[in-house]
PDB file of N, CA and C in Angstrom:
ATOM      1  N   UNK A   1      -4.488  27.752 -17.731  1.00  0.00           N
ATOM      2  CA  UNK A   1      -3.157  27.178 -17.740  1.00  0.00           C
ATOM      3  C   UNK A   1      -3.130  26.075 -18.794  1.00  0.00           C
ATOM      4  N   UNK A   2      -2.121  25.730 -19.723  1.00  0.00           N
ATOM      5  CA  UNK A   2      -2.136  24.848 -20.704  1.00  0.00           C
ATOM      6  C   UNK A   2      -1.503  23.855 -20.055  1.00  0.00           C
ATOM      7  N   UNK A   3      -1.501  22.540 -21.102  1.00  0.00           N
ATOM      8  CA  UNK A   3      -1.217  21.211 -20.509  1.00  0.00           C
ATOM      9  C   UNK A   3       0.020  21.266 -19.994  1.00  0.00           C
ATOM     10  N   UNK A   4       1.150  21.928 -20.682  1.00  0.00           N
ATOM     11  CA  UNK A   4       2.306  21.853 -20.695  1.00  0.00           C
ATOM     12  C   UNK A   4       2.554  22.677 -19.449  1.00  0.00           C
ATOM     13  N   UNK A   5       1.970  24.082 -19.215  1.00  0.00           N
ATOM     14  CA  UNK A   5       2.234  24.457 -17.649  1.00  0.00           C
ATOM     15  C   UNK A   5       1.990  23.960 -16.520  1.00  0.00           C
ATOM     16  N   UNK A   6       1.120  23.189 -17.004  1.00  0.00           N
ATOM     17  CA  UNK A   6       0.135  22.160 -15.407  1.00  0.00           C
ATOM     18  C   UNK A   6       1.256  21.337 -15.080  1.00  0.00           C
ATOM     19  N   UNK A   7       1.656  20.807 -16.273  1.00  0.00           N
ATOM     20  CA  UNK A   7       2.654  19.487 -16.251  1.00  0.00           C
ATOM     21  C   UNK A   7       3.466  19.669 -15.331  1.00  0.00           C
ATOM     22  N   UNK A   8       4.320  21.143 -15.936  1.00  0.00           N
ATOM     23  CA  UNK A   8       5.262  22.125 -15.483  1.00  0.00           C
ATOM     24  C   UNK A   8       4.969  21.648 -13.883  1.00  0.00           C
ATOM     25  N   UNK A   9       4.223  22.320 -13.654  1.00  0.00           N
ATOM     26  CA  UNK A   9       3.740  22.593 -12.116  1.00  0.00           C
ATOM     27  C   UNK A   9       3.664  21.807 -11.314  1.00  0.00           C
ATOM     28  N   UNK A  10       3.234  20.637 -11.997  1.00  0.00           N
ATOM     29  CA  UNK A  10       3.266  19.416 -11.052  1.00  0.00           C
ATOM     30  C   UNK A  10       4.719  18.593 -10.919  1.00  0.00           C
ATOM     31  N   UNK A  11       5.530  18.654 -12.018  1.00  0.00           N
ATOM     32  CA  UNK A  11       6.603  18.172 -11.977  1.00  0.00           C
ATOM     33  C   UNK A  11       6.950  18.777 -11.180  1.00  0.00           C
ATOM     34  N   UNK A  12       7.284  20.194 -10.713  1.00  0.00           N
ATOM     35  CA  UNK A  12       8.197  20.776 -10.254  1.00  0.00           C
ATOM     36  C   UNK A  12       7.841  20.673  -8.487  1.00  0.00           C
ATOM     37  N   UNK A  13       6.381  20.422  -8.016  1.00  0.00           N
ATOM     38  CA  UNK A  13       6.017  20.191  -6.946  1.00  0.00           C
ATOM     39  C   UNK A  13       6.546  18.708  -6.445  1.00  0.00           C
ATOM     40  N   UNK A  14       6.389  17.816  -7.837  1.00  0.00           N
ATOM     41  CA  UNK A  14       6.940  16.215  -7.027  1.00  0.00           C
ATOM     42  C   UNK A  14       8.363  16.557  -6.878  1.00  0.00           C
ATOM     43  N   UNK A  15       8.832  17.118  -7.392  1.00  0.00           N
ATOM     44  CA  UNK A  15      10.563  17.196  -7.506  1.00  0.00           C
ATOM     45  C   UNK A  15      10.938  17.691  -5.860  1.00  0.00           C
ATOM     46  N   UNK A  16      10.057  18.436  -5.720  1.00  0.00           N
ATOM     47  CA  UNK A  16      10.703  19.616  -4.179  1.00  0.00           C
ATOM     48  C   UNK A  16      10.135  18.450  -3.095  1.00  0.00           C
ATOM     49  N   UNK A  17       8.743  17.506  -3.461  1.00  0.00           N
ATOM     50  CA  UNK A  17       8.734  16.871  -2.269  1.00  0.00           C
ATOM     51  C   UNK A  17       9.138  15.168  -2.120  1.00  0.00           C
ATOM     52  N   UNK A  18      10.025  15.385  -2.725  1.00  0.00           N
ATOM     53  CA  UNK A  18      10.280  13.853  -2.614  1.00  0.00           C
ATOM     54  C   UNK A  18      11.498  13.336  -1.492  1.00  0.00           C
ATOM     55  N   UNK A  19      10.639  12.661  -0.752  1.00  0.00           N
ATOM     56  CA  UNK A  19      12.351  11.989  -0.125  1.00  0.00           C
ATOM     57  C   UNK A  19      12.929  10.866  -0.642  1.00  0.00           C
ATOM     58  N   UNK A  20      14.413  11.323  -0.711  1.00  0.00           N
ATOM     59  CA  UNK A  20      15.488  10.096  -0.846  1.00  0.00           C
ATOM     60  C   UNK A  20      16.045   9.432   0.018  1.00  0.00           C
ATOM     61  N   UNK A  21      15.328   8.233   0.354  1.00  0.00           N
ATOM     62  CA  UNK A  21      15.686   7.525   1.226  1.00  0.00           C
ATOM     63  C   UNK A  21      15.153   5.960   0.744  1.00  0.00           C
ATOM     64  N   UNK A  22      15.987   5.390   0.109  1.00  0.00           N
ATOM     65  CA  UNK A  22      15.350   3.983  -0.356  1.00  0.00           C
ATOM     66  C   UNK A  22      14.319   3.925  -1.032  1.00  0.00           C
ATOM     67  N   UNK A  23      13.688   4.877  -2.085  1.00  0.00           N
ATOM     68  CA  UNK A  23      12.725   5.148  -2.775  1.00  0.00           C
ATOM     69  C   UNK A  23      11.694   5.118  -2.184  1.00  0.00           C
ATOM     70  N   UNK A  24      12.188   5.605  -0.597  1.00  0.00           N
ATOM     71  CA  UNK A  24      10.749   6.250   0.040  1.00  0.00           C
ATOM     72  C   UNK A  24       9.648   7.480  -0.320  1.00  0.00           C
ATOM     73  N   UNK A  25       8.563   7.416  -0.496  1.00  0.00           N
ATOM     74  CA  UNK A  25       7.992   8.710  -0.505  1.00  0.00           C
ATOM     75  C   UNK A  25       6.906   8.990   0.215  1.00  0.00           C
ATOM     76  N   UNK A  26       6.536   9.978   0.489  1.00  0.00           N
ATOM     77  CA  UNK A  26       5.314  10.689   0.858  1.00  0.00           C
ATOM     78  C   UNK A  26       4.261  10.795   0.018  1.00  0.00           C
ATOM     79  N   UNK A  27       3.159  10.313   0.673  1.00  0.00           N
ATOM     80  CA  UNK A  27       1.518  10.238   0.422  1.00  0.00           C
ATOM     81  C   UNK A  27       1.339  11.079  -0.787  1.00  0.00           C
ATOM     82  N   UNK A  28       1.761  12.420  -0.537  1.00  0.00           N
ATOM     83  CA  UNK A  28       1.456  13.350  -1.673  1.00  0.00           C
ATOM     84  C   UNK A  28       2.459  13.655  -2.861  1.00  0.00           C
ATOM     85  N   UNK A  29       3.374  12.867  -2.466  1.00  0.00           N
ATOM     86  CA  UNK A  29       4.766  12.920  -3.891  1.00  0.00           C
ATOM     87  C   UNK A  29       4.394  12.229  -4.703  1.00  0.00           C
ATOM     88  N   UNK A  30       3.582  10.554  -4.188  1.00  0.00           N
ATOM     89  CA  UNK A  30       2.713   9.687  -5.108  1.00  0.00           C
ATOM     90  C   UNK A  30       2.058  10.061  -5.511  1.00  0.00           C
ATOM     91  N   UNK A  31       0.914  10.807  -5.319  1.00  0.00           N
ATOM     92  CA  UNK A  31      -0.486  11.256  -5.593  1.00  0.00           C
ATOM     93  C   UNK A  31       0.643  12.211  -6.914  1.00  0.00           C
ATOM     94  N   UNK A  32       1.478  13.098  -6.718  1.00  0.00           N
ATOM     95  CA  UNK A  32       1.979  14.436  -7.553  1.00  0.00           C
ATOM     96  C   UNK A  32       2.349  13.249  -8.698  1.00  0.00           C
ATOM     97  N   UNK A  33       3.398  12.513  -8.415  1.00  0.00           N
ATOM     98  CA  UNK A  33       4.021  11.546  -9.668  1.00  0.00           C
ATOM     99  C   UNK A  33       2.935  11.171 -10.340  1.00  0.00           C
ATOM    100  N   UNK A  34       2.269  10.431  -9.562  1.00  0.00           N
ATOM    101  CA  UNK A  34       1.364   9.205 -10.612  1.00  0.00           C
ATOM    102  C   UNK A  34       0.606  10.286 -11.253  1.00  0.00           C
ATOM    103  N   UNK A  35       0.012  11.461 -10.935  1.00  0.00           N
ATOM    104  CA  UNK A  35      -0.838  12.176 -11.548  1.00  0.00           C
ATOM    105  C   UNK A  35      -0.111  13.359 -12.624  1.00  0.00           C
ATOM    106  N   UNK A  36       1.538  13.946 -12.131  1.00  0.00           N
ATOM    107  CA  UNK A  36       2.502  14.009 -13.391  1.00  0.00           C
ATOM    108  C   UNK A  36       2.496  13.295 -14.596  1.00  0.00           C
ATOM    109  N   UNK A  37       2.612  11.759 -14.288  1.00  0.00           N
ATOM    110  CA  UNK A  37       2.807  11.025 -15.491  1.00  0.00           C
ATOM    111  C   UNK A  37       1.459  11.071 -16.120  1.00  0.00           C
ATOM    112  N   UNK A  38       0.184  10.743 -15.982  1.00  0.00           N
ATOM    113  CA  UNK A  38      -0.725  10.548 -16.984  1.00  0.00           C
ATOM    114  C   UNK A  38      -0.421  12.036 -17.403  1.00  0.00           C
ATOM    115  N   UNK A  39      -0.507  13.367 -17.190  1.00  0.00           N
ATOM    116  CA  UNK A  39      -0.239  14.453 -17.703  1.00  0.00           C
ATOM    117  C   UNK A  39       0.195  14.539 -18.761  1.00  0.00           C
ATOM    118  N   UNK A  40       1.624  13.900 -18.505  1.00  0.00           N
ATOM    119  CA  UNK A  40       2.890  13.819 -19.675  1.00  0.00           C
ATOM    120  C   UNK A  40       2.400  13.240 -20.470  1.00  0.00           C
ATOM    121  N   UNK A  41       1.945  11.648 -20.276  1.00  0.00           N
ATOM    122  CA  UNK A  41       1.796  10.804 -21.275  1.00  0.00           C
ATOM    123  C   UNK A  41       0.299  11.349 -22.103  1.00  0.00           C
ATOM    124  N   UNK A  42      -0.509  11.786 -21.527  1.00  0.00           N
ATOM    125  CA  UNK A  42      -1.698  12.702 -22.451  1.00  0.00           C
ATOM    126  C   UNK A  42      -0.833  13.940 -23.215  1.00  0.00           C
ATOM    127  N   UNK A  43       0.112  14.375 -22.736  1.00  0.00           N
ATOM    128  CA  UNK A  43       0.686  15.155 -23.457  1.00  0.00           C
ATOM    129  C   UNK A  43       1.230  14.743 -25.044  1.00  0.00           C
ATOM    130  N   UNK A  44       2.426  13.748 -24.594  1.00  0.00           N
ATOM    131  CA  UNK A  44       3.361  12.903 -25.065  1.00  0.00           C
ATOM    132  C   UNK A  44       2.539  12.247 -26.728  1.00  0.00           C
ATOM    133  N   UNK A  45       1.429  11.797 -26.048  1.00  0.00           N
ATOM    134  CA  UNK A  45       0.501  11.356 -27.075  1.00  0.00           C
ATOM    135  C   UNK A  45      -1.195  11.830 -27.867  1.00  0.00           C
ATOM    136  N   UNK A  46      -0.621  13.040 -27.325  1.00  0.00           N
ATOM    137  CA  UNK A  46      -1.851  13.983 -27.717  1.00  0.00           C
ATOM    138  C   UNK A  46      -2.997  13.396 -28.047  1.00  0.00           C
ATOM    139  N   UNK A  47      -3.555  13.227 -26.461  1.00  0.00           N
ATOM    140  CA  UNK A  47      -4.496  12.927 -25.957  1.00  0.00           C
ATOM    141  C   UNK A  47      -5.309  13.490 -24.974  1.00  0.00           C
ATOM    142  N   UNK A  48      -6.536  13.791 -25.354  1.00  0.00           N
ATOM    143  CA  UNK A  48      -6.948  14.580 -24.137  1.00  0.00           C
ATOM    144  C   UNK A  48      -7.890  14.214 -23.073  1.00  0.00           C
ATOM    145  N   UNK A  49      -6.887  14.897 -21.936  1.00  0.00           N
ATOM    146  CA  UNK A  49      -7.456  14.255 -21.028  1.00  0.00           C
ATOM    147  C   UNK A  49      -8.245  14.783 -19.807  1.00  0.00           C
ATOM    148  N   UNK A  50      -9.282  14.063 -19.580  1.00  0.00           N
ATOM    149  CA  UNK A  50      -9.865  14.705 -18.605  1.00  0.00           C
ATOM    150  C   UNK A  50      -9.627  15.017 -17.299  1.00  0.00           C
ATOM    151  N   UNK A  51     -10.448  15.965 -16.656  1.00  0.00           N
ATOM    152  CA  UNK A  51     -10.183  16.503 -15.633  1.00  0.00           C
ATOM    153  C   UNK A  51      -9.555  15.324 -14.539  1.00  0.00           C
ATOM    154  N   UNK A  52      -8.848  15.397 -13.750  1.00  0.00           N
ATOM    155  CA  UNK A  52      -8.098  14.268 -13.087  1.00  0.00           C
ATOM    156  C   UNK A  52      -8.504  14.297 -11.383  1.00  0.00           C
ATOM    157  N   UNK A  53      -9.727  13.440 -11.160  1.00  0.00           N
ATOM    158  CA  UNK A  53     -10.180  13.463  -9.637  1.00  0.00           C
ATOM    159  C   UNK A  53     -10.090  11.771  -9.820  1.00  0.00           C
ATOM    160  N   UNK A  54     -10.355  11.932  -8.532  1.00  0.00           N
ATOM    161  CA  UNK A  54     -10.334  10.262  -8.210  1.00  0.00           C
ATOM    162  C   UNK A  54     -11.116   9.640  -8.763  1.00  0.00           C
ATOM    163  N   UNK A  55     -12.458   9.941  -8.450  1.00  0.00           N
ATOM    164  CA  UNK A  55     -13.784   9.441  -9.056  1.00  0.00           C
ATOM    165  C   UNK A  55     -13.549   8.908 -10.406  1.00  0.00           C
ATOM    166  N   UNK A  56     -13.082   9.778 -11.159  1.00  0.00           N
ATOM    167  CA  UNK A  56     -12.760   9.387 -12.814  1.00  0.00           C
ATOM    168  C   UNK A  56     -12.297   8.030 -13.144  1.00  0.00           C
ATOM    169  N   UNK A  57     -13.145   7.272 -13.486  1.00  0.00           N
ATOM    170  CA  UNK A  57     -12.971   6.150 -14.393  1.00  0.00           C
ATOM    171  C   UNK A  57     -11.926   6.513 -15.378  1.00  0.00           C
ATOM    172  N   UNK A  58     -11.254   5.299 -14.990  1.00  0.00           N
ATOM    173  CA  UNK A  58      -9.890   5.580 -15.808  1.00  0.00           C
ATOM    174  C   UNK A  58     -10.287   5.142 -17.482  1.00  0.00           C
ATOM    175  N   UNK A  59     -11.126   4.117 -17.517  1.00  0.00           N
ATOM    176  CA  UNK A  59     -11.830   4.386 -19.382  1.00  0.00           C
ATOM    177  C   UNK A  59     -12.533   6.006 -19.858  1.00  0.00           C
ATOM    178  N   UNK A  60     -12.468   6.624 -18.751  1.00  0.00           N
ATOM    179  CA  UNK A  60     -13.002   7.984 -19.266  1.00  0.00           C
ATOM    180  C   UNK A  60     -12.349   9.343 -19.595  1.00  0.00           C
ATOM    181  N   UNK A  61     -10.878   8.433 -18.734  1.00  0.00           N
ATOM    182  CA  UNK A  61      -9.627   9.676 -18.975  1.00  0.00           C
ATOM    183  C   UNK A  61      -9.245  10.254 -19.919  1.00  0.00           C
ATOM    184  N   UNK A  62      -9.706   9.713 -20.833  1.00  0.00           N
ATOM    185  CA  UNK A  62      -8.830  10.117 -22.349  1.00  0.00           C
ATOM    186  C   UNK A  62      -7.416   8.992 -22.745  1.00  0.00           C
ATOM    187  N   UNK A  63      -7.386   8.335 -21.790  1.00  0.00           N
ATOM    188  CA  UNK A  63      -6.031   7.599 -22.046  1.00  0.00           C
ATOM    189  C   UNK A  63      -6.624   6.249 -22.589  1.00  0.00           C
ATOM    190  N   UNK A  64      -5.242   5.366 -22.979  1.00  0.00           N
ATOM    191  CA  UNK A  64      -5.797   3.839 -23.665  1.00  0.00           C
ATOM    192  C   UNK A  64      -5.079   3.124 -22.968  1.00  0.00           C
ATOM    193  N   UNK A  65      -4.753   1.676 -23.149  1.00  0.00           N
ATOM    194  CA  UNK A  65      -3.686   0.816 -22.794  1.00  0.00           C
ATOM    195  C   UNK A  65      -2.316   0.992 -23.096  1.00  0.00           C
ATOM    196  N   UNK A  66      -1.826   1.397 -23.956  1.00  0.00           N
ATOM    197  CA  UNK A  66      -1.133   2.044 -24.138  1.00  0.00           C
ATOM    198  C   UNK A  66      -0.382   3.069 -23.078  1.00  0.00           C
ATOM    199  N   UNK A  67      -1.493   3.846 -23.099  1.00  0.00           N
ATOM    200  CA  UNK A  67      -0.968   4.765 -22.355  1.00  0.00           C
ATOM    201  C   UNK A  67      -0.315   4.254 -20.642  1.00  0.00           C
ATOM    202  N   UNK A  68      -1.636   2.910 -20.720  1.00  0.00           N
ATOM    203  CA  UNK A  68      -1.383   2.914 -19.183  1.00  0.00           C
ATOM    204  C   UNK A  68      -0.095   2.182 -18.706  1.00  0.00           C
ATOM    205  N   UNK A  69       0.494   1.418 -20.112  1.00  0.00           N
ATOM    206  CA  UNK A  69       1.310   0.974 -19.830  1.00  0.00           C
ATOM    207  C   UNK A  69       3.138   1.670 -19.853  1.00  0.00           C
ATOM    208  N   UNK A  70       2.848   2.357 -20.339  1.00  0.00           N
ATOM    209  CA  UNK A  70       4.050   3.895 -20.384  1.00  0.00           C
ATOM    210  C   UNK A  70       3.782   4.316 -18.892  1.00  0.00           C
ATOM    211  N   UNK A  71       2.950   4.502 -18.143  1.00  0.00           N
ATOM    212  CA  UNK A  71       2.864   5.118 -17.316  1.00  0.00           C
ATOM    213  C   UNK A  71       3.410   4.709 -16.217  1.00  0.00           C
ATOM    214  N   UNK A  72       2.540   3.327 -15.985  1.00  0.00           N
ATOM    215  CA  UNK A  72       3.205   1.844 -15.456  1.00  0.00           C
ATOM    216  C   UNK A  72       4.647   1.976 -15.356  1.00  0.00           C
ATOM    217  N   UNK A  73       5.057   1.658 -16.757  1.00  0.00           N
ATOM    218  CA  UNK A  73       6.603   1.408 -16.408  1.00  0.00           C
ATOM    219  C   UNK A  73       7.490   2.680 -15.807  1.00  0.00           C
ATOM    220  N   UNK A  74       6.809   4.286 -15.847  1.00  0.00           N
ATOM    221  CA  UNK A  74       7.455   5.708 -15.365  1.00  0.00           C
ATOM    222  C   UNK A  74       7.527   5.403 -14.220  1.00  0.00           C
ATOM    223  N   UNK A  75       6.256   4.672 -13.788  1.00  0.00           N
ATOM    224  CA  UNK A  75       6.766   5.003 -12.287  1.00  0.00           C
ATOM    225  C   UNK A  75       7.136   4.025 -11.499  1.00  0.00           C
ATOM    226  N   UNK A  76       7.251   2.651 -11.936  1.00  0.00           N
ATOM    227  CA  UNK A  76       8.728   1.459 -11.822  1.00  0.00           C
ATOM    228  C   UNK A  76       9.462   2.417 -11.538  1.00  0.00           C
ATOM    229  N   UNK A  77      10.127   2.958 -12.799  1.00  0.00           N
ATOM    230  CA  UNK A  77      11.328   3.837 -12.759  1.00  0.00           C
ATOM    231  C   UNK A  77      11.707   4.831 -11.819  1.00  0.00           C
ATOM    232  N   UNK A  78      10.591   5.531 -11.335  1.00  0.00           N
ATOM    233  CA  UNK A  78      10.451   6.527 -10.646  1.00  0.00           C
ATOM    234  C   UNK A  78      10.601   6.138  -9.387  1.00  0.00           C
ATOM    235  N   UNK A  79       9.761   5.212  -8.647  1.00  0.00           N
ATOM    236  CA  UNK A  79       9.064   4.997  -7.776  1.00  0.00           C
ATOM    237  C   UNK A  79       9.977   3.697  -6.830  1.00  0.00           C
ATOM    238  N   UNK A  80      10.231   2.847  -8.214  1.00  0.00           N
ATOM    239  CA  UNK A  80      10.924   1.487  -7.715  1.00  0.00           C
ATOM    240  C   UNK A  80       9.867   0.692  -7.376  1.00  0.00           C
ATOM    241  N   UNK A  81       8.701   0.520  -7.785  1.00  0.00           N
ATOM    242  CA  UNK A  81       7.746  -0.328  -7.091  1.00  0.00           C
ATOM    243  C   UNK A  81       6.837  -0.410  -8.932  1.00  0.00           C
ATOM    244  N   UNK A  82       6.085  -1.750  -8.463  1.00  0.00           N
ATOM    245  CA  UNK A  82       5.143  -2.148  -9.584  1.00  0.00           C
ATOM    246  C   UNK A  82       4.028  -2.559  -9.097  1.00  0.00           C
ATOM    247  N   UNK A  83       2.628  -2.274  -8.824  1.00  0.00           N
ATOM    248  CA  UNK A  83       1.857  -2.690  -8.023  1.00  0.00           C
ATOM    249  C   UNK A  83       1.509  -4.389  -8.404  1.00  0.00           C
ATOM    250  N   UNK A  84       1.448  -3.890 -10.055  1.00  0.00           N
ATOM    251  CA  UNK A  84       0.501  -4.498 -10.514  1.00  0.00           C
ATOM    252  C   UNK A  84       1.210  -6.048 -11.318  1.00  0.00           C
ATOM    253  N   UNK A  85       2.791  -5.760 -10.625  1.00  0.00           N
ATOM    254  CA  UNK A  85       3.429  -6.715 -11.332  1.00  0.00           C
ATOM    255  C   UNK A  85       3.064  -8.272 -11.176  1.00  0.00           C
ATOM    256  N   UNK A  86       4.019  -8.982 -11.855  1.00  0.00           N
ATOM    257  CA  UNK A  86       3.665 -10.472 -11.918  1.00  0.00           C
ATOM    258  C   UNK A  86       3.638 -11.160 -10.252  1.00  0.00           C
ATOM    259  N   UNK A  87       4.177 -10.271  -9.258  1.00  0.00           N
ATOM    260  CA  UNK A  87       4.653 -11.177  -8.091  1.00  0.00           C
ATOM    261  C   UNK A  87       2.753 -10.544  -7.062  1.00  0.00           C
ATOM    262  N   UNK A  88       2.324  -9.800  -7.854  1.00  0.00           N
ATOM    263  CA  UNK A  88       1.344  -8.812  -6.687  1.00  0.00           C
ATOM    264  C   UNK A  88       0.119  -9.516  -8.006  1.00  0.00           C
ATOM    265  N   UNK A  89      -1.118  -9.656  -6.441  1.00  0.00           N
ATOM    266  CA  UNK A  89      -2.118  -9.966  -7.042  1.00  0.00           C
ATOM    267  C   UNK A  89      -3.280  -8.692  -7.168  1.00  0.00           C
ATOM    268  N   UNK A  90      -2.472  -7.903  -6.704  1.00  0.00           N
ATOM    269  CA  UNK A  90      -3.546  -6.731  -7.040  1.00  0.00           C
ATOM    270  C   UNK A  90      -4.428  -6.614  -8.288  1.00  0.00           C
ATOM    271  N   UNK A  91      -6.046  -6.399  -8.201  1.00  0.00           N
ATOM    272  CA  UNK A  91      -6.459  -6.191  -9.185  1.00  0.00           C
ATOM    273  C   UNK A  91      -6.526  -4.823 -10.016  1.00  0.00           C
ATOM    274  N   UNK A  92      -6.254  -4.651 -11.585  1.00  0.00           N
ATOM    275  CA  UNK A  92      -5.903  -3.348 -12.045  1.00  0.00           C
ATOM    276  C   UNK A  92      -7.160  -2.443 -11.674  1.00  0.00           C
ATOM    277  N   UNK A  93      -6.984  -0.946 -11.325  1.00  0.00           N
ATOM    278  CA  UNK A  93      -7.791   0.060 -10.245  1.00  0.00           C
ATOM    279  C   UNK A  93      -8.579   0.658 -11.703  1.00  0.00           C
ATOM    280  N   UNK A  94     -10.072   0.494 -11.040  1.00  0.00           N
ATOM    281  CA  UNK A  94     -10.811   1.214 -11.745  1.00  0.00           C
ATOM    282  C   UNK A  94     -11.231   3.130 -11.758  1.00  0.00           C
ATOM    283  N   UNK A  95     -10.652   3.220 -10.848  1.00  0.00           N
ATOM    284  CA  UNK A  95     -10.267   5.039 -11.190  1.00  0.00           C
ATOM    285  C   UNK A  95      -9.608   5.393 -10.719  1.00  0.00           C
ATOM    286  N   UNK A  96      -9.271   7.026 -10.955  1.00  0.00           N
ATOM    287  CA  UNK A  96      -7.786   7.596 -10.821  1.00  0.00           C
ATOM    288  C   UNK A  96      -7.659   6.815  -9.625  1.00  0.00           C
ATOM    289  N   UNK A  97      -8.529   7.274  -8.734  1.00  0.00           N
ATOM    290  CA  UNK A  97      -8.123   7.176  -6.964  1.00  0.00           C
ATOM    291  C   UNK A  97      -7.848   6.190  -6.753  1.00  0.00           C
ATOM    292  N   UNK A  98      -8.490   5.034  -7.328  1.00  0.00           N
ATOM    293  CA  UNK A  98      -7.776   3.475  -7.386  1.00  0.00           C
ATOM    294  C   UNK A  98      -6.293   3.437  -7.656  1.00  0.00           C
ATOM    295  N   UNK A  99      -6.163   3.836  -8.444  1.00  0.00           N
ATOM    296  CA  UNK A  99      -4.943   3.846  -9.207  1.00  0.00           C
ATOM    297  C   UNK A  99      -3.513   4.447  -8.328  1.00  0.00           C
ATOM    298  N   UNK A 100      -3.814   5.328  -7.680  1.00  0.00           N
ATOM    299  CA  UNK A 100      -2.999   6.105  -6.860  1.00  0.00           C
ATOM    300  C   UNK A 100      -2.860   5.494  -5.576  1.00  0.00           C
ATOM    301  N   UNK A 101      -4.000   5.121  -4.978  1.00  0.00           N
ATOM    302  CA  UNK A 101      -4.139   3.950  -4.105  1.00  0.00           C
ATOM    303  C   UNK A 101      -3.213   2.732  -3.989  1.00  0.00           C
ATOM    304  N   UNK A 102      -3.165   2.052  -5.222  1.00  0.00           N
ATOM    305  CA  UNK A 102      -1.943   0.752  -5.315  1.00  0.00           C
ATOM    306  C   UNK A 102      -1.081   1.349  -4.936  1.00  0.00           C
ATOM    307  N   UNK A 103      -0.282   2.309  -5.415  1.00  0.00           N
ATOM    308  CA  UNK A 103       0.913   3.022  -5.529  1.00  0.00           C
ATOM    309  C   UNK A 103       1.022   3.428  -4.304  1.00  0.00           C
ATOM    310  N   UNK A 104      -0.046   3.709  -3.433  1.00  0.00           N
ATOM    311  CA  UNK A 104       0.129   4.497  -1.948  1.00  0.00           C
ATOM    312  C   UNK A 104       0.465   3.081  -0.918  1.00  0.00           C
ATOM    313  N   UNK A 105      -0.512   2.299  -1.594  1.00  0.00           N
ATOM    314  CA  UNK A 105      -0.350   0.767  -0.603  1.00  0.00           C
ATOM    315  C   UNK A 105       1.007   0.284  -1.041  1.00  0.00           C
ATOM    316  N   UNK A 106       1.353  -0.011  -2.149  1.00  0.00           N
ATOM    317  CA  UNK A 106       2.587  -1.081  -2.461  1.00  0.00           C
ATOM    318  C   UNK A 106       3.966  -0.147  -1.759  1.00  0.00           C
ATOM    319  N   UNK A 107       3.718   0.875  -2.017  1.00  0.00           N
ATOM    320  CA  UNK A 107       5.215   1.842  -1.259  1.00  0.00           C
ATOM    321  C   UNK A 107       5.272   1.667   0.837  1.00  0.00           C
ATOM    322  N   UNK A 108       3.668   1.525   1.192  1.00  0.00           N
ATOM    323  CA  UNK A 108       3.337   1.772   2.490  1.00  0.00           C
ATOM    324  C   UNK A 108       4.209   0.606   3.545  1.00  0.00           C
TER     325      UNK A 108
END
């Protein structure tokens, strides 16, 4: 499957499970988004990226600062939440699963 179908696939899975209800979501709509967007944005910036498990050190993803910060702001947008913003002392997550984690806690 190429990047662009995976993408496909995953977009189209967060789309069917998301609830609208005060930018509530489900455990696995986060996990689908946050892991949509690095997709895109490895796409977006043709970058390649590695296989996407939790374990993965996010310096090993293929992505940069840059990237992480496009991503960051998608899913503000998306999500309505910022983990990592100025008001939250969260420290920034050292792999995927970290990463998905904030996003699972700050929505919870």
């Amino acid at each position: 499957m190429t990047q662009g179908n995976r993408f496909n696939a995953i977009a189209e899975r967060v789309s069917s499970s998301r609830v609208l209800d005060n930018h509530s979501v489900n455990t696995m709509s986060v996990r689908s988004e946050v892991l949509a967007q690095f997709v895109q944005v490895a796409e977006e910036q043709n970058r390649q990226l590695a296989p996407l498990v939790d374990s993965l050190q996010l310096l090993e993803s293929g992505l940069d600062s840059l990237s992480f910060a496009v991503i960051v702001a998608r899913l503000e947008d998306e999500l309505g939440i910022d983990p990592f913003g100025a008001n939250n002392d969260a420290p920034f997550p050292v792999s995927v699963g970290d990463f998905i984690k904030s996003y699972e806690d700050a929505l919870a």
